[in-house]
PDB file of N, CA and C in Angstrom:
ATOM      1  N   UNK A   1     275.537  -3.722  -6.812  1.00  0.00           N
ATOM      2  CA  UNK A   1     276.173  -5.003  -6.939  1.00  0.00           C
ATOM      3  C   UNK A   1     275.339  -6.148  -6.394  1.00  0.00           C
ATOM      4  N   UNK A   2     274.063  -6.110  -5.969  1.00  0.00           N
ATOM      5  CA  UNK A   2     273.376  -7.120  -5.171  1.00  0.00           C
ATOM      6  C   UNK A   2     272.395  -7.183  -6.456  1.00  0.00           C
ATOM      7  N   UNK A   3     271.962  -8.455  -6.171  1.00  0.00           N
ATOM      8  CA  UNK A   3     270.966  -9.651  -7.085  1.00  0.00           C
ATOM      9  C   UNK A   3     270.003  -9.383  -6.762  1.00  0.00           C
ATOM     10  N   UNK A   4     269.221  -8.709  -8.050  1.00  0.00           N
ATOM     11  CA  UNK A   4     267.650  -8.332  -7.820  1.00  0.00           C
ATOM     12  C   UNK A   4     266.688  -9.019  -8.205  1.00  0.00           C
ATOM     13  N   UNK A   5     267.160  -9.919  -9.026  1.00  0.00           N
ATOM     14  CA  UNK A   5     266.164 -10.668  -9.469  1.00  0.00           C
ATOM     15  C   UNK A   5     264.894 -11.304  -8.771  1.00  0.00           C
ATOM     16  N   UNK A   6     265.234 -11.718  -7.483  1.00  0.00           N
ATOM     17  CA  UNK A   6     263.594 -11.714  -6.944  1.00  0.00           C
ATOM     18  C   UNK A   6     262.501 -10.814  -6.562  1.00  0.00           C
ATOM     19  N   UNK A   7     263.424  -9.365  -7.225  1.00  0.00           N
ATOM     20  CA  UNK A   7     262.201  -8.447  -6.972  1.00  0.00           C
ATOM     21  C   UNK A   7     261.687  -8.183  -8.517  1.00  0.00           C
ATOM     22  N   UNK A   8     262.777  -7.864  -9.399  1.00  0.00           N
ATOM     23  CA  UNK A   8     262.231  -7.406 -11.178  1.00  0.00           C
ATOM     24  C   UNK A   8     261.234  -8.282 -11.656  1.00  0.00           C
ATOM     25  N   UNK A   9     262.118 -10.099 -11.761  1.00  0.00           N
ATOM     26  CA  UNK A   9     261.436 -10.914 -12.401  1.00  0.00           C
ATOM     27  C   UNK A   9     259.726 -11.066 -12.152  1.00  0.00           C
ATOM     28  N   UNK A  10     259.348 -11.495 -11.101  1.00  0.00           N
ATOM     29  CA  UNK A  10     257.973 -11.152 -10.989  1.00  0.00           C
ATOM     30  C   UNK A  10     257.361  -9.831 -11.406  1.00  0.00           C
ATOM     31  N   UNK A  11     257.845  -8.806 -11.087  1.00  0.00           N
ATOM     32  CA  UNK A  11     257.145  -7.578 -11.443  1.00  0.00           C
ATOM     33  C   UNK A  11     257.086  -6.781 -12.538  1.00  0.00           C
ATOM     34  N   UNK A  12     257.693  -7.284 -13.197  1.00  0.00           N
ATOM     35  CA  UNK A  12     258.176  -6.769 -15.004  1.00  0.00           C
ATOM     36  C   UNK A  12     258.571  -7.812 -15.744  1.00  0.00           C
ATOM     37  N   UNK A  13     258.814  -9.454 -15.656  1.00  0.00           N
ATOM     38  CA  UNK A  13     258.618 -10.335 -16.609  1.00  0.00           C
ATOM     39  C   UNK A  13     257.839 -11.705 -16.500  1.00  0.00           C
ATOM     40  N   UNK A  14     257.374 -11.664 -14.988  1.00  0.00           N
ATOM     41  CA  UNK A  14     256.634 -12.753 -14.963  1.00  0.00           C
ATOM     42  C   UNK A  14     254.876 -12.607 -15.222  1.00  0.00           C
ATOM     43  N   UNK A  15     254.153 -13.386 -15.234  1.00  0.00           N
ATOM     44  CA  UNK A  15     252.764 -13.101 -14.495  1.00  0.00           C
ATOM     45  C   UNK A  15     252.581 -13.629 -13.175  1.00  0.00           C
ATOM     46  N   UNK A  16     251.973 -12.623 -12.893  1.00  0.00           N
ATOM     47  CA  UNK A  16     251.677 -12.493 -11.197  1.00  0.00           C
ATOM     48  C   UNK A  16     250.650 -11.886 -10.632  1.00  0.00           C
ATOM     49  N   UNK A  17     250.802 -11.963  -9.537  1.00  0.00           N
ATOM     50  CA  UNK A  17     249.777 -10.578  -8.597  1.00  0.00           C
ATOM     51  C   UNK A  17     250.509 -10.829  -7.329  1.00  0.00           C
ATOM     52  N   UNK A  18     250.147  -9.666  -6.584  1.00  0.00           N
ATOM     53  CA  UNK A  18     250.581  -8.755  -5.122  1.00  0.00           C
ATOM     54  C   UNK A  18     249.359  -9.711  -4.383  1.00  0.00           C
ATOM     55  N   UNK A  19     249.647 -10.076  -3.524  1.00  0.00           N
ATOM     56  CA  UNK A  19     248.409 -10.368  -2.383  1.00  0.00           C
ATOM     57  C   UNK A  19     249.206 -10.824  -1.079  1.00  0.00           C
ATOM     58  N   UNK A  20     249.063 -10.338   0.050  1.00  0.00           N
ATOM     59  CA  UNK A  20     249.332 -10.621   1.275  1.00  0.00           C
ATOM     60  C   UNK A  20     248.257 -10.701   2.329  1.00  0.00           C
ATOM     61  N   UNK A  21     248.491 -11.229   3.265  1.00  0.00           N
ATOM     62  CA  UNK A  21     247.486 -11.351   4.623  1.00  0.00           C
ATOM     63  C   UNK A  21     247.603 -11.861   5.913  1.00  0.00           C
ATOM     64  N   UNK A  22     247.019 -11.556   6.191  1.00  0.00           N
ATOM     65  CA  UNK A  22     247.441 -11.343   8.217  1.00  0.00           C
ATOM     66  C   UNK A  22     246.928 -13.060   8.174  1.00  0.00           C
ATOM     67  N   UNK A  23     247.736 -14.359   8.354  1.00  0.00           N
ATOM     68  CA  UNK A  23     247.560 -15.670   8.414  1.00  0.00           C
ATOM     69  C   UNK A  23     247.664 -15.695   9.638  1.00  0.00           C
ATOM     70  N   UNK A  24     248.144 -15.517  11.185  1.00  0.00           N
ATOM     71  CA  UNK A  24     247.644 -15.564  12.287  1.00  0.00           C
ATOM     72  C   UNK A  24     248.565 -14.957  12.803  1.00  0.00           C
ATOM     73  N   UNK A  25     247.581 -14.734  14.230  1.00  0.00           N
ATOM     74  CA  UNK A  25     247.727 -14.386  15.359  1.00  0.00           C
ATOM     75  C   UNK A  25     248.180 -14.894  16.202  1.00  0.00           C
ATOM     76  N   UNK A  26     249.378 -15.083  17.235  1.00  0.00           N
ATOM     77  CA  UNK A  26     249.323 -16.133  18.287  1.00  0.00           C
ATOM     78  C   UNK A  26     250.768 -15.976  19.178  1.00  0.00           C
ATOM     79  N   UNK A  27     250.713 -16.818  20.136  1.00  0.00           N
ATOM     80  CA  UNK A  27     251.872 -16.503  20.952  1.00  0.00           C
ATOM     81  C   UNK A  27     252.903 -17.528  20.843  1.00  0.00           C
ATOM     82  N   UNK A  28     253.874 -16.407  21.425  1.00  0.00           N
ATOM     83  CA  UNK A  28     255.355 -16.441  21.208  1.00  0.00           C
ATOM     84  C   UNK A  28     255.779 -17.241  22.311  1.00  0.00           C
ATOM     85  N   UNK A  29     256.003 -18.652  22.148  1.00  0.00           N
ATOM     86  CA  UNK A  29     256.102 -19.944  23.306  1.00  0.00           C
ATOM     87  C   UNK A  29     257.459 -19.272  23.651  1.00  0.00           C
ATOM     88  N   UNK A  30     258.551 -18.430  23.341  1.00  0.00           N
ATOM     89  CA  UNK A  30     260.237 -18.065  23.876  1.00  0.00           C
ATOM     90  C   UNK A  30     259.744 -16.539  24.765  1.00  0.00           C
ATOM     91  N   UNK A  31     259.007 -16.083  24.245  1.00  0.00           N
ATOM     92  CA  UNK A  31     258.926 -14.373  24.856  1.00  0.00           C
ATOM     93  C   UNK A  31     257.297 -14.293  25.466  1.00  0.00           C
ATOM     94  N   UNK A  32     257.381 -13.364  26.343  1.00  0.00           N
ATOM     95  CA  UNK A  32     256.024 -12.875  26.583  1.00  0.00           C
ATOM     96  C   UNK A  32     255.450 -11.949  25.462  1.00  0.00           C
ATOM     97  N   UNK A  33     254.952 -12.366  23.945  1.00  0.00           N
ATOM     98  CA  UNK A  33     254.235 -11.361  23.660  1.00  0.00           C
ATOM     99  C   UNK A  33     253.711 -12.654  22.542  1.00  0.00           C
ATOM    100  N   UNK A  34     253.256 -11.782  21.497  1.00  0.00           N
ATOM    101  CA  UNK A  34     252.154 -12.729  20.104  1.00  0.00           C
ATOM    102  C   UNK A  34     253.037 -12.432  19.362  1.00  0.00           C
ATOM    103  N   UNK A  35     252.899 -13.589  18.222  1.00  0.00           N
ATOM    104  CA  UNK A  35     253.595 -13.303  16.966  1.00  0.00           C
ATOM    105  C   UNK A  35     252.346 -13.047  15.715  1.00  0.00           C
ATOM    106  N   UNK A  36     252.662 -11.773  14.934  1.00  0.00           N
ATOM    107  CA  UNK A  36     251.516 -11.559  13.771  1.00  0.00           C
ATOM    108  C   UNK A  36     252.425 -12.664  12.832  1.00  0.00           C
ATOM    109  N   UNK A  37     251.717 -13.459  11.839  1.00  0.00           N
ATOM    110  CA  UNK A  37     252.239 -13.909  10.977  1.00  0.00           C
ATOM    111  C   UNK A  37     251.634 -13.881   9.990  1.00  0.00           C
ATOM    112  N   UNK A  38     252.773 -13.248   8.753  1.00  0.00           N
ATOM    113  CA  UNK A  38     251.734 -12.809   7.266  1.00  0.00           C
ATOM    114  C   UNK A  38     252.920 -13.513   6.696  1.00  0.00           C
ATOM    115  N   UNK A  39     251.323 -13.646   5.177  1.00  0.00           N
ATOM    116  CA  UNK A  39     251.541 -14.951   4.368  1.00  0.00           C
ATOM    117  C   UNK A  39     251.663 -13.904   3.213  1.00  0.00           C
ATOM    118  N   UNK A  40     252.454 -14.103   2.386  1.00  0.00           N
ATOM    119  CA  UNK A  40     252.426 -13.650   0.447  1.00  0.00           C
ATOM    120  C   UNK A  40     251.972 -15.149  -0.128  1.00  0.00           C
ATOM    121  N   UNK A  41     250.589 -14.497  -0.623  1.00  0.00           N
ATOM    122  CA  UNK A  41     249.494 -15.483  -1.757  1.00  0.00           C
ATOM    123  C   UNK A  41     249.959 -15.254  -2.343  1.00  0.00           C
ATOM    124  N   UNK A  42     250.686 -13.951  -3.098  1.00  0.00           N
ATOM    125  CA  UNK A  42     250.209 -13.961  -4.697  1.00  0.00           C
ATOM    126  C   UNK A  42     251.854 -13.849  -5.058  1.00  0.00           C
ATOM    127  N   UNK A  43     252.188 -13.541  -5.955  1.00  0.00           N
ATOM    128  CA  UNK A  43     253.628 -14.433  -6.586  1.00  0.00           C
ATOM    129  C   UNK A  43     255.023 -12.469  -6.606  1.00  0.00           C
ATOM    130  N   UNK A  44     253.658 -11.451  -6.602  1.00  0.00           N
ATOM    131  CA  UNK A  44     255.131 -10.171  -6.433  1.00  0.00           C
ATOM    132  C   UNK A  44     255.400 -10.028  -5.209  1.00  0.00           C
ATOM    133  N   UNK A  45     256.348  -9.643  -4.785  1.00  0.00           N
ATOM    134  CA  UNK A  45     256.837  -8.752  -3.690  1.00  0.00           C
ATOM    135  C   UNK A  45     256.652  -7.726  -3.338  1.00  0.00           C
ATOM    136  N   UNK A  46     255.531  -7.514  -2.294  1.00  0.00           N
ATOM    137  CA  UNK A  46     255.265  -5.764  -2.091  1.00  0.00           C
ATOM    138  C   UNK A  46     255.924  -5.862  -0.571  1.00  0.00           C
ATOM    139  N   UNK A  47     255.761  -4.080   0.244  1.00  0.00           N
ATOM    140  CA  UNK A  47     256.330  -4.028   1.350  1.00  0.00           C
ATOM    141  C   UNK A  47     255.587  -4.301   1.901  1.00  0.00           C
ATOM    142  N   UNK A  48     255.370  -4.595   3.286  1.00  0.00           N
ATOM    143  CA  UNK A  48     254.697  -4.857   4.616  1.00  0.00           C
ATOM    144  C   UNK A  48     254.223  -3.677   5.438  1.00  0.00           C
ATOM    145  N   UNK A  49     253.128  -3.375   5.059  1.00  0.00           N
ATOM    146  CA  UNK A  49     252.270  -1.749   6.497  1.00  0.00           C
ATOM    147  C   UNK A  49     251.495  -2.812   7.113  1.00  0.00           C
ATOM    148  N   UNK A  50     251.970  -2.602   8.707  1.00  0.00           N
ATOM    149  CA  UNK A  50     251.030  -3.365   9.775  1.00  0.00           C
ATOM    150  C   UNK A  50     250.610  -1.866  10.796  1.00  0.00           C
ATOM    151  N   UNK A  51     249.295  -2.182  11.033  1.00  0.00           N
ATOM    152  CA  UNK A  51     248.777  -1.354  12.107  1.00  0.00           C
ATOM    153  C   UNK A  51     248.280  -2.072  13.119  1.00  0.00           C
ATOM    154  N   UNK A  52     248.962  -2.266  14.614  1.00  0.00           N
ATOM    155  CA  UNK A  52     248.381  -2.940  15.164  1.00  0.00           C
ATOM    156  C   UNK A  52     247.693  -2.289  16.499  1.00  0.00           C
ATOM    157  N   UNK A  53     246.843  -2.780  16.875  1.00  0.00           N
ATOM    158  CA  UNK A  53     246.097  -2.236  18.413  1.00  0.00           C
ATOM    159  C   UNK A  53     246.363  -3.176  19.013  1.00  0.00           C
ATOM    160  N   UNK A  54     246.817  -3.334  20.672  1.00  0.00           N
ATOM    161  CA  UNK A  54     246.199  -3.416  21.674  1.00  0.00           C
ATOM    162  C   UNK A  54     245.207  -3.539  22.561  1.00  0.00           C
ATOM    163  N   UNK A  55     245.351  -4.424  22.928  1.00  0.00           N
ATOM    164  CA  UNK A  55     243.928  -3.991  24.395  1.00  0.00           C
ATOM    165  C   UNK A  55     244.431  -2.583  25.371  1.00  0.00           C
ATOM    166  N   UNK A  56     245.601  -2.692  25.863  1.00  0.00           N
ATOM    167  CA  UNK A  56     245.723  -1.513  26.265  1.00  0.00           C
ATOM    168  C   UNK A  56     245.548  -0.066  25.934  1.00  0.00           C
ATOM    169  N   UNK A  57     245.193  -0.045  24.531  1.00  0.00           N
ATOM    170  CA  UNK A  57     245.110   1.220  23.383  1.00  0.00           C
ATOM    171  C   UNK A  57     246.179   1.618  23.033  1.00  0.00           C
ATOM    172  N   UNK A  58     247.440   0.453  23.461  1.00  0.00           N
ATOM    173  CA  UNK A  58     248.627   1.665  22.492  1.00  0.00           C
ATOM    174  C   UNK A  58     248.288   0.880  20.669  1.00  0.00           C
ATOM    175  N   UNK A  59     249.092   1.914  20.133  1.00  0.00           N
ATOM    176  CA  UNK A  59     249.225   1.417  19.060  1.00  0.00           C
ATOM    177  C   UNK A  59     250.423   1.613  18.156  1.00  0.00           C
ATOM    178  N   UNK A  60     250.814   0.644  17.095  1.00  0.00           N
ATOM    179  CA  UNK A  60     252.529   0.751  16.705  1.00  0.00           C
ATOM    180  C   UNK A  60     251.944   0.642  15.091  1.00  0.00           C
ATOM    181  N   UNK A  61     252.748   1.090  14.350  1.00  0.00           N
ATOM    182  CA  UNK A  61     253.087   0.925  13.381  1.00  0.00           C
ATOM    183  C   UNK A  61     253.858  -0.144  12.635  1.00  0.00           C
ATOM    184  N   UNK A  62     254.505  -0.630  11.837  1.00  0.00           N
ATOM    185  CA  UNK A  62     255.256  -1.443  11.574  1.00  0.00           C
ATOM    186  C   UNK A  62     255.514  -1.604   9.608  1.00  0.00           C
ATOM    187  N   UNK A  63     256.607  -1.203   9.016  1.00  0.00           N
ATOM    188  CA  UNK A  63     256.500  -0.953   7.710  1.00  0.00           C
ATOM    189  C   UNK A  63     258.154  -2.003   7.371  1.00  0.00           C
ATOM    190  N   UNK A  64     257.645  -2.858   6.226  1.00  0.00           N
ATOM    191  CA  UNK A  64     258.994  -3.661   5.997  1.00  0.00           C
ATOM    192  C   UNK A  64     259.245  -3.165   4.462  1.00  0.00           C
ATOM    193  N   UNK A  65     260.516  -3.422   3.777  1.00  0.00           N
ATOM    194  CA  UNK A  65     260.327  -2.737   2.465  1.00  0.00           C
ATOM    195  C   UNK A  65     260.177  -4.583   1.653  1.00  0.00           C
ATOM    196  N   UNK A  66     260.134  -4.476   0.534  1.00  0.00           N
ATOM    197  CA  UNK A  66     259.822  -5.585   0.121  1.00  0.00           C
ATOM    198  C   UNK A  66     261.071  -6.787   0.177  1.00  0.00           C
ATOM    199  N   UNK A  67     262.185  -5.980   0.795  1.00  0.00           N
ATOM    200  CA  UNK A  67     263.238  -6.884   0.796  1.00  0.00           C
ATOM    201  C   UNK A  67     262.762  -7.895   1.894  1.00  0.00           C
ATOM    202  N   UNK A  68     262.022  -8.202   2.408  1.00  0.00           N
ATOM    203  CA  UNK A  68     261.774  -9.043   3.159  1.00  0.00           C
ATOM    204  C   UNK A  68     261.860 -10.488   2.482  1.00  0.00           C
ATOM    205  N   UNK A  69     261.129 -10.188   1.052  1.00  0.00           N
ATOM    206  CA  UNK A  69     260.507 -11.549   0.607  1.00  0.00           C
ATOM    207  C   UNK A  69     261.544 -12.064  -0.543  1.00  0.00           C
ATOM    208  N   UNK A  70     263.327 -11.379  -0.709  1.00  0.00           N
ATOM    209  CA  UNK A  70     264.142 -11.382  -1.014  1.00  0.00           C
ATOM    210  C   UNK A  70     264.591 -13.181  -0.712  1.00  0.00           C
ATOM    211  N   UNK A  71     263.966 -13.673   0.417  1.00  0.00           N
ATOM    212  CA  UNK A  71     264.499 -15.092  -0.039  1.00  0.00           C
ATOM    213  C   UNK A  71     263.884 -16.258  -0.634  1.00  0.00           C
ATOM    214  N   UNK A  72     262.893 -15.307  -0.806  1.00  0.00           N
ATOM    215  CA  UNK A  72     260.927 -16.195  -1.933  1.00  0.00           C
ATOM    216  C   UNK A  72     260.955 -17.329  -0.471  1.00  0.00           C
ATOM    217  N   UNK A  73     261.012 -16.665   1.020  1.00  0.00           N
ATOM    218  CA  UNK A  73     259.959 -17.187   1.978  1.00  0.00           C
ATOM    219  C   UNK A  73     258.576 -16.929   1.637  1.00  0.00           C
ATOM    220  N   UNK A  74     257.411 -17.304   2.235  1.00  0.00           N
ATOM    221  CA  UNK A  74     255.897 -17.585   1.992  1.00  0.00           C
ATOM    222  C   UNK A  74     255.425 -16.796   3.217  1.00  0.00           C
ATOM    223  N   UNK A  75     256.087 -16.768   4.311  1.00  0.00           N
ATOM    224  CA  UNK A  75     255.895 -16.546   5.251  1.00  0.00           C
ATOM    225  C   UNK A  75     256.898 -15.400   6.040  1.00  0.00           C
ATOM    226  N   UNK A  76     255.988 -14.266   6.769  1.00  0.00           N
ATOM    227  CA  UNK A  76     257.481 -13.303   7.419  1.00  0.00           C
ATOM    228  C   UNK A  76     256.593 -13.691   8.976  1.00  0.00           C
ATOM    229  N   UNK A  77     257.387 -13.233  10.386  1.00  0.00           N
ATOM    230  CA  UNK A  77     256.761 -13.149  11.651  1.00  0.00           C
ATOM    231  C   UNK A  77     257.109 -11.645  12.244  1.00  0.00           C
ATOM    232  N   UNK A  78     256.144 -10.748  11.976  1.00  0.00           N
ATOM    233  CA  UNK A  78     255.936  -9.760  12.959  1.00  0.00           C
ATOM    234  C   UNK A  78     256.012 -10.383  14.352  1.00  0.00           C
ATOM    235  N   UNK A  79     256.743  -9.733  15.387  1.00  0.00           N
ATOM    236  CA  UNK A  79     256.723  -9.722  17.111  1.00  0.00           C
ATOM    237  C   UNK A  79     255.947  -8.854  17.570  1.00  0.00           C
ATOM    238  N   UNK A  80     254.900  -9.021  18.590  1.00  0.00           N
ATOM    239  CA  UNK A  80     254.073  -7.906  18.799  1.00  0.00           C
ATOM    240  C   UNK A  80     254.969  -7.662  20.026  1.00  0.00           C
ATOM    241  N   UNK A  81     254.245  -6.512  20.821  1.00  0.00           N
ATOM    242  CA  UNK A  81     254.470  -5.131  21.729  1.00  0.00           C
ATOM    243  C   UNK A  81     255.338  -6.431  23.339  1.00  0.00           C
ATOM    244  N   UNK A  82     256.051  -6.320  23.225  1.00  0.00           N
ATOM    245  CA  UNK A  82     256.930  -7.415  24.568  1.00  0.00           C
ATOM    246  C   UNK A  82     255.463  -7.379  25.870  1.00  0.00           C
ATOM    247  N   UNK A  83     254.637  -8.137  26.023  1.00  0.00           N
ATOM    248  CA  UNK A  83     254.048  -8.220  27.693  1.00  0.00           C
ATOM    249  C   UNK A  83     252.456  -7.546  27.290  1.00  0.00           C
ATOM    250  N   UNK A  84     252.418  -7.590  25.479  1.00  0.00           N
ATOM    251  CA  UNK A  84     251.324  -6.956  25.131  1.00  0.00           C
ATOM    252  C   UNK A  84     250.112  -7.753  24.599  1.00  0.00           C
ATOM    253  N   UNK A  85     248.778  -7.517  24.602  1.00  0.00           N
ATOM    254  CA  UNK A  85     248.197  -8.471  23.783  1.00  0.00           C
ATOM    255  C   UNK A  85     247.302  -7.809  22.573  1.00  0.00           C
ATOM    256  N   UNK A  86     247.738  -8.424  21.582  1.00  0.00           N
ATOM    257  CA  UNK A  86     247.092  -7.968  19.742  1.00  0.00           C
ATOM    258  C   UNK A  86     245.417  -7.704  20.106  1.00  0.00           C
ATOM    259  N   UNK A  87     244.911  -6.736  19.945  1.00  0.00           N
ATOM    260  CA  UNK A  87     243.550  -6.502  19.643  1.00  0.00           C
ATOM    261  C   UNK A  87     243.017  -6.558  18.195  1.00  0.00           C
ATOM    262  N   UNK A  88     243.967  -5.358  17.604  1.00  0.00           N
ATOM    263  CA  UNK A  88     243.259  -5.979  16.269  1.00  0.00           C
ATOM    264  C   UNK A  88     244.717  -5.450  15.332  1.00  0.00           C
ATOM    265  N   UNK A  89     244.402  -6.076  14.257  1.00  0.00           N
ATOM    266  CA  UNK A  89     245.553  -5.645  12.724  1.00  0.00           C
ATOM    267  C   UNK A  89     245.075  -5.685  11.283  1.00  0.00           C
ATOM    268  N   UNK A  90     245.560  -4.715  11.041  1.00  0.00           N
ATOM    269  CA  UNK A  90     245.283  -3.946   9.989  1.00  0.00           C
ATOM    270  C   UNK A  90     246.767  -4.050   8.682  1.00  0.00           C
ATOM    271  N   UNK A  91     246.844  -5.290   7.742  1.00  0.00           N
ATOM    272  CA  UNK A  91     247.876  -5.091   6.921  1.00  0.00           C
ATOM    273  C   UNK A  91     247.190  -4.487   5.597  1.00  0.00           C
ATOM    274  N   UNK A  92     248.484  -3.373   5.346  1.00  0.00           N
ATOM    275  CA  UNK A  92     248.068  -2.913   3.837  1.00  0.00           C
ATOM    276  C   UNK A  92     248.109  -1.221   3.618  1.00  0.00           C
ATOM    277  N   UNK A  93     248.275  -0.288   2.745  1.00  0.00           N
ATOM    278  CA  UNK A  93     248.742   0.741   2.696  1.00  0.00           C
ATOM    279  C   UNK A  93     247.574   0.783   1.243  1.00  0.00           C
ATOM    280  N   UNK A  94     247.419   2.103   0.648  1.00  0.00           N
ATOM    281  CA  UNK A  94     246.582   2.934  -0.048  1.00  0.00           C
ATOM    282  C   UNK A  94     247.754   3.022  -0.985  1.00  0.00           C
ATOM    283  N   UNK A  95     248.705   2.927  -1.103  1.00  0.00           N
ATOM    284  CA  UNK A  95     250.053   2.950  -1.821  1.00  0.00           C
ATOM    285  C   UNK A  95     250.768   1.240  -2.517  1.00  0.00           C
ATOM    286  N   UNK A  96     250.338   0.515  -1.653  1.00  0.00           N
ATOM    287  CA  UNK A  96     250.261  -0.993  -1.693  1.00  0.00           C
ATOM    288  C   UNK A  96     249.742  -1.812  -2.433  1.00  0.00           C
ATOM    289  N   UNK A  97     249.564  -2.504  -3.655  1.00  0.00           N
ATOM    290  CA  UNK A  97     248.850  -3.294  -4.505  1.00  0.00           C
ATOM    291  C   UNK A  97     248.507  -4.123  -3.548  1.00  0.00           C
ATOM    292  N   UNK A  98     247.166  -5.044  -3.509  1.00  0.00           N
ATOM    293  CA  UNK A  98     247.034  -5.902  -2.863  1.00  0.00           C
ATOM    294  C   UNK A  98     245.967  -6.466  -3.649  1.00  0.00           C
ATOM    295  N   UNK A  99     245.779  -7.659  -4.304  1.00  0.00           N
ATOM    296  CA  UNK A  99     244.492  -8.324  -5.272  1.00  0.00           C
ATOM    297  C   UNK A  99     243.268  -8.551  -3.872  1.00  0.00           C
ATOM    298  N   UNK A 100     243.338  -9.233  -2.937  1.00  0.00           N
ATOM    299  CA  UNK A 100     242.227  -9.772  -2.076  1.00  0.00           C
ATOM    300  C   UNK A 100     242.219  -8.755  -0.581  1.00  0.00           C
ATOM    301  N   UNK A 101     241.771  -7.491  -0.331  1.00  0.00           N
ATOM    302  CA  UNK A 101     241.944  -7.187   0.555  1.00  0.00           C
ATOM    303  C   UNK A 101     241.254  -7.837   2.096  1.00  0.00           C
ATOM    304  N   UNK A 102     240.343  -8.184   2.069  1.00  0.00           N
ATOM    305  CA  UNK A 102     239.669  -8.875   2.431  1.00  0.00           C
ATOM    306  C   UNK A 102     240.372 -10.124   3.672  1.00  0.00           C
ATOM    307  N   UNK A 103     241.492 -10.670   3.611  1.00  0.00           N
ATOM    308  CA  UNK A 103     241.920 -11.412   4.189  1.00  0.00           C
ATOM    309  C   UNK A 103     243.710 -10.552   5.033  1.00  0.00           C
ATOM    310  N   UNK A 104     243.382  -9.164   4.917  1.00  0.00           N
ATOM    311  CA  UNK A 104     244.378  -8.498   5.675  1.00  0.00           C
ATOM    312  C   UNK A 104     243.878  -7.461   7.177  1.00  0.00           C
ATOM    313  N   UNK A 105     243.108  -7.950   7.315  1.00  0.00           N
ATOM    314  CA  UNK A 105     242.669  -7.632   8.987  1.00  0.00           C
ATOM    315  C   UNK A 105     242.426  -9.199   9.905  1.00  0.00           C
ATOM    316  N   UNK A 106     242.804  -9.085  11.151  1.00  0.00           N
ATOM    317  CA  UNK A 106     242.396  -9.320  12.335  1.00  0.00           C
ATOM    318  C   UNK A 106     241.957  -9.148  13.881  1.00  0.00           C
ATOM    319  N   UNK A 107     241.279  -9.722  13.711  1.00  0.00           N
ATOM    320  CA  UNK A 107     240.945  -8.886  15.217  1.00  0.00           C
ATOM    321  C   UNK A 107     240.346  -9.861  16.415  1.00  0.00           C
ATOM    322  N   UNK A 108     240.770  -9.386  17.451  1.00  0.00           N
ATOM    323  CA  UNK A 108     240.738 -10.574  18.544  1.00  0.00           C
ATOM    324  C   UNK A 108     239.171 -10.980  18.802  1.00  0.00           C
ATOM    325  N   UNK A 109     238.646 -11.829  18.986  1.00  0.00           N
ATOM    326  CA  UNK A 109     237.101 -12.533  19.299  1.00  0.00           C
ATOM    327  C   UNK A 109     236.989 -12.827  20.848  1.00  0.00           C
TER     328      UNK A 109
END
């Protein structure tokens, strides 16, 4: 009974492409931790695989399904690890269309 149309129309009647990317890194002025923030370039809706490191060496996973982009936002905000700091990230899955891979890693300088 729920409205799919922002997932079909692009992916079976529009033209398009899949492209996402890690648009920044940075902290969370309300909480002690960083916010990852990824951008959808390209006009379908795919899901979200984040791999992120630490300086401390832990590391988390993080998988959204494409309902995220269910309200044609441009923008989603991953929360990193509470009291943690982002070393590096890795968006994107082997399962994942993505046109520009190239602009889905970061890593701290």
């Amino acid at each position: 009974g729920k409205n799919l149309d922002w997932f079909w129309r692009p992916w079976f009647f529009d033209w398009g492409y899949p492209d996402l990317a890690v648009s920044s890194v940075g902290k969370d002025d309300a909480e002690p931790r960083q916010n990852i923030v990824i951008e959808r370039k390209g006009t379908i809706p795919t899901a979200v695989h984040l791999e992120i490191e630490y300086t401390d060496g832990d590391k988390e996973v993080v998988h959204r399904s494409p309902a995220v982009w269910n309200t044609l936002e441009r923008i989603m905000v991953v929360p990193g690890g509470k009291g943690k700091v982002v070393k590096k990230v890795k968006l994107g899955h082997r399962t994942i269309p993505d046109v520009n891979p190239k602009n889905n890693a970061w890593e701290e300088k």
